[in-house]
Protein backbone atom coordinates (compact mmCIF):
# COMPACT_ATOMS: atom_id res chain seq x y z
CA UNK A 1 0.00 0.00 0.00
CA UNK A 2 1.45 3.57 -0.82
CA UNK A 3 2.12 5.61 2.61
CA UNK A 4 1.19 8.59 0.60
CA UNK A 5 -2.08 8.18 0.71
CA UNK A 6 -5.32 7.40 3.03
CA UNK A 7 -7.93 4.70 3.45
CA UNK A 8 -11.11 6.66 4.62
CA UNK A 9 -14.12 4.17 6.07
CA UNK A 10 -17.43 5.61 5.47
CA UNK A 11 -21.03 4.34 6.70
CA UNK A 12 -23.23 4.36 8.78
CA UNK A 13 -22.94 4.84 12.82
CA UNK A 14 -22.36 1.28 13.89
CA UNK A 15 -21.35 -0.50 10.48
CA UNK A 16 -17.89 -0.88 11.55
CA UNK A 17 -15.52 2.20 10.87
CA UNK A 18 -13.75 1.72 14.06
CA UNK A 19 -13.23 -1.84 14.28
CA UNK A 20 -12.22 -2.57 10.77
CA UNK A 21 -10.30 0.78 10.84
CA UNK A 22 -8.01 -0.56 13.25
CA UNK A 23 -8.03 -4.14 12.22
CA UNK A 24 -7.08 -2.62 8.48
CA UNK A 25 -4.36 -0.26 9.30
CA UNK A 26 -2.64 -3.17 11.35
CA UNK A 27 -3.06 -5.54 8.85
CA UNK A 28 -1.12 -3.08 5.99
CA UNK A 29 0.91 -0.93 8.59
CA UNK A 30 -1.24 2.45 8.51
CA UNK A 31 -1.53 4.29 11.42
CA UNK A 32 -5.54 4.58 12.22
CA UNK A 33 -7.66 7.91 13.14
CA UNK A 34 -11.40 7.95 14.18
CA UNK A 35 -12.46 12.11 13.33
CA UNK A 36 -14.86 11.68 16.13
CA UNK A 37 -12.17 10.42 18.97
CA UNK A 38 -10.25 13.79 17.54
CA UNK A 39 -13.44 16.14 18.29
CA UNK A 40 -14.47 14.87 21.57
CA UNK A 41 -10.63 15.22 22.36
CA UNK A 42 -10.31 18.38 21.27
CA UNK A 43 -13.35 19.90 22.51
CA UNK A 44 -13.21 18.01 25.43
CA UNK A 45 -16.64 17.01 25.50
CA UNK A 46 -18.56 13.96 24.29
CA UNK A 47 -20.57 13.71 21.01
CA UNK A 48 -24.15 13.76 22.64
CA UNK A 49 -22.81 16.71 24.74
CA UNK A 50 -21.73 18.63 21.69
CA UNK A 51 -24.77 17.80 20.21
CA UNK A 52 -27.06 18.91 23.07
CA UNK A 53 -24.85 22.21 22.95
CA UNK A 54 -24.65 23.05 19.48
CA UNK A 55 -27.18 21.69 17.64
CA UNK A 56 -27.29 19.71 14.63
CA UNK A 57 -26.06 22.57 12.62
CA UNK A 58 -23.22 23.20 15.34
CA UNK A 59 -21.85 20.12 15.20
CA UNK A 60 -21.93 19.75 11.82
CA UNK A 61 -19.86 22.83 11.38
CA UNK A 62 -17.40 21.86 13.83
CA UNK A 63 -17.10 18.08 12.64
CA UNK A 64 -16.52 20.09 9.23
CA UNK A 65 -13.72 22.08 10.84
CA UNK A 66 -11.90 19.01 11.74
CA UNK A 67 -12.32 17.14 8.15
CA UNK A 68 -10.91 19.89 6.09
CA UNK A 69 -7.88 20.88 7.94
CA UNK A 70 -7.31 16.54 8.67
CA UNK A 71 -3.54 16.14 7.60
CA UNK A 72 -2.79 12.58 7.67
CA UNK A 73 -0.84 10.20 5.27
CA UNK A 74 -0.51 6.45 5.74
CA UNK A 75 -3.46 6.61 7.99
CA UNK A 76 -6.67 4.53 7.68
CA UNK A 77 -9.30 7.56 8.84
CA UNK A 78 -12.70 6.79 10.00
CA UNK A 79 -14.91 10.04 10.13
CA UNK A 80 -18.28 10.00 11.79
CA UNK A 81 -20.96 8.58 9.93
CA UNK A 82 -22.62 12.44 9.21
CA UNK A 83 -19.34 13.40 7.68
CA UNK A 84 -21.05 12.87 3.91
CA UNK A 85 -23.03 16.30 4.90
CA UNK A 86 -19.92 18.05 4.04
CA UNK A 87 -18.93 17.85 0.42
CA UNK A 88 -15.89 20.17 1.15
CA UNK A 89 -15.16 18.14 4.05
CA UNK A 90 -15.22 14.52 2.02
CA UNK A 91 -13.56 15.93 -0.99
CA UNK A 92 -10.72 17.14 1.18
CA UNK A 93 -9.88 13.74 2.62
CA UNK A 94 -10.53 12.26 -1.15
CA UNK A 95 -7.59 13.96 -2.30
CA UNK A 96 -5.33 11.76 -0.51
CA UNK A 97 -7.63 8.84 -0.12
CA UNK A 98 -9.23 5.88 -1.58
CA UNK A 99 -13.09 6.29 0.17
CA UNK A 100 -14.41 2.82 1.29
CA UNK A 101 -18.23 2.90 2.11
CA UNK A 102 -19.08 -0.04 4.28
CA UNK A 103 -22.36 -1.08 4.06
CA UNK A 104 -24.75 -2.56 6.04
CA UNK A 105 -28.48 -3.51 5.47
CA UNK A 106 -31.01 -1.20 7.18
CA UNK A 107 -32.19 -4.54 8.91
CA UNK A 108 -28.32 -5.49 9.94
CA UNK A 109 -27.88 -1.80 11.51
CA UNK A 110 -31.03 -1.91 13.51
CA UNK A 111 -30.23 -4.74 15.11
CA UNK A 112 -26.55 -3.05 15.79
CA UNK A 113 -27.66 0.37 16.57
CA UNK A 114 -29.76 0.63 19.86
CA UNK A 115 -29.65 3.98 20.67
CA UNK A 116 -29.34 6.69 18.14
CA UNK A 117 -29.06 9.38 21.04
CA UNK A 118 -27.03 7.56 23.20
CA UNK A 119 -23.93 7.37 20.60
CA UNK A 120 -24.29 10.92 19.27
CA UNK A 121 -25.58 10.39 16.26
CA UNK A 122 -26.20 13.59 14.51
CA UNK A 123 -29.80 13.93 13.01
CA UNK A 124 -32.98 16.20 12.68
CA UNK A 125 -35.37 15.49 15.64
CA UNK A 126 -37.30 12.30 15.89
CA UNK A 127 -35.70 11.25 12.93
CA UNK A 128 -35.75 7.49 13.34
CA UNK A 129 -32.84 4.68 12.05
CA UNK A 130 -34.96 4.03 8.42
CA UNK A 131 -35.09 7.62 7.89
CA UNK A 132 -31.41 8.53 8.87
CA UNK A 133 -30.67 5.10 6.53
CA UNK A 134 -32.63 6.33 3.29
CA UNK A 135 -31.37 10.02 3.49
CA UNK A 136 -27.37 8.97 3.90
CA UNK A 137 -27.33 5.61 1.89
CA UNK A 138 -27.34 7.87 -1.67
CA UNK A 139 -24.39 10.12 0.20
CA UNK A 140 -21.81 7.42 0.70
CA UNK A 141 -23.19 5.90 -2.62
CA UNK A 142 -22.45 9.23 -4.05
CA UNK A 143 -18.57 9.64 -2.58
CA UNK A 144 -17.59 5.78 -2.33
CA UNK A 145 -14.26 4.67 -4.78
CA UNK A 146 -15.16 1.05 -3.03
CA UNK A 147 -18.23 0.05 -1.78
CA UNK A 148 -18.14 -3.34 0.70
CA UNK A 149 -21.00 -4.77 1.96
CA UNK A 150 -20.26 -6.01 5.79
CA UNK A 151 -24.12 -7.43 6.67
CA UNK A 152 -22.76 -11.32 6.76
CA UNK A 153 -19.35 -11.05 7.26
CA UNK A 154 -17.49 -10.51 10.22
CA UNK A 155 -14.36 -7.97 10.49
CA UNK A 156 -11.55 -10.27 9.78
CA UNK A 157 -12.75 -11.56 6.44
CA UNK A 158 -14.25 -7.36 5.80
CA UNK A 159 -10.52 -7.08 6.22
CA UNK A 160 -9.26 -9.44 3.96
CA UNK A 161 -11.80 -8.76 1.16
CA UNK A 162 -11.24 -4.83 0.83
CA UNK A 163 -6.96 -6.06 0.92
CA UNK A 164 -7.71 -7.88 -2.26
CA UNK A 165 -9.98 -4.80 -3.23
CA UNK A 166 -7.50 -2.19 -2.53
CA UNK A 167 -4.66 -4.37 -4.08
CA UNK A 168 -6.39 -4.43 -7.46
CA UNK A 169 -7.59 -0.46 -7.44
CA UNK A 170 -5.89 2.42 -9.09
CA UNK A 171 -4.62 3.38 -5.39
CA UNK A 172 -2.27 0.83 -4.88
């Protein structure tokens, strides 16, 4: 893999970014970023509590912030699943990146994702799981080089798949 460039993760809350993140950048000796671990660091408060400060709009903005001024190469980065709502924010990271949507079935994140409030997920008010699904699935559609889809497999063999992926791509 060339250490001049990024693997960025991209789904939905719960379909994995973290865990085959880190599973991935061992596995082809990237270093491994999760955007949301860097805002809650940096702003020194949780997601929910960012959330419940600033708003839908707030957050977005900030989450923004942190996308286009991320500097990373050799990394595998996994941004928080509302980071499609910023084109300037996605294209930034796709500069240096191959983008790898994982996707799930609406039916395989439901019965991942429990609470929608409780892990900060960024959405319009009493916006349910289906909803949240059907507006975002077009977005990482939309910015995806790679699209894997997780719903049977589990993270070692995710791994292994997008390896042979990513060895037969144009970012190699």
């Amino acid at each position: 893999m060339d250490k001049n460039k990024n693997i960025v993760l991209i789904g939905m809350p719960a379909s994995g970014k973290s865990t085959i993140g880190v599973l991935l950048a061992k596995e082809i000796g990237f270093n491994f970023v999760d955007i949301d671990i860097v805002i809650q660091t940096s702003e020194k408060k949780t997601l929910p509590e960012i959330i419940a400060d600033k708003g839908m709009d707030g957050f977005l903005k900030i989450e923004e912030q942190y996308l286009v001024t991320a500097n990373y190469l050799g990394f595998v980065i996994a941004p928080g699943g509302s980071a499609v709502y910023s084109e300037k924010g996605i294209q930034h990271l796709s500069k240096q990146s191959i983008i790898i949507y994982l996707q799930l079935s609406l039916k395989h994140l439901e019965e991942r994702l429990l609470s929608l409030d409780s892990r900060g997920v960024v959405r319009a008010p009493d916006q349910d799981i289906k909803e949240l699904f059907n507006e975002r699935k077009p977005l990482y559609e939309k910015f995806a080089d790679i699209t894997m889809e997780c719903d049977s497999l589990i993270p070692d063999k995710i791994v292994s798949k997008l390896i042979k992926k990513l060895s037969l791509s144009k970012f190699r």
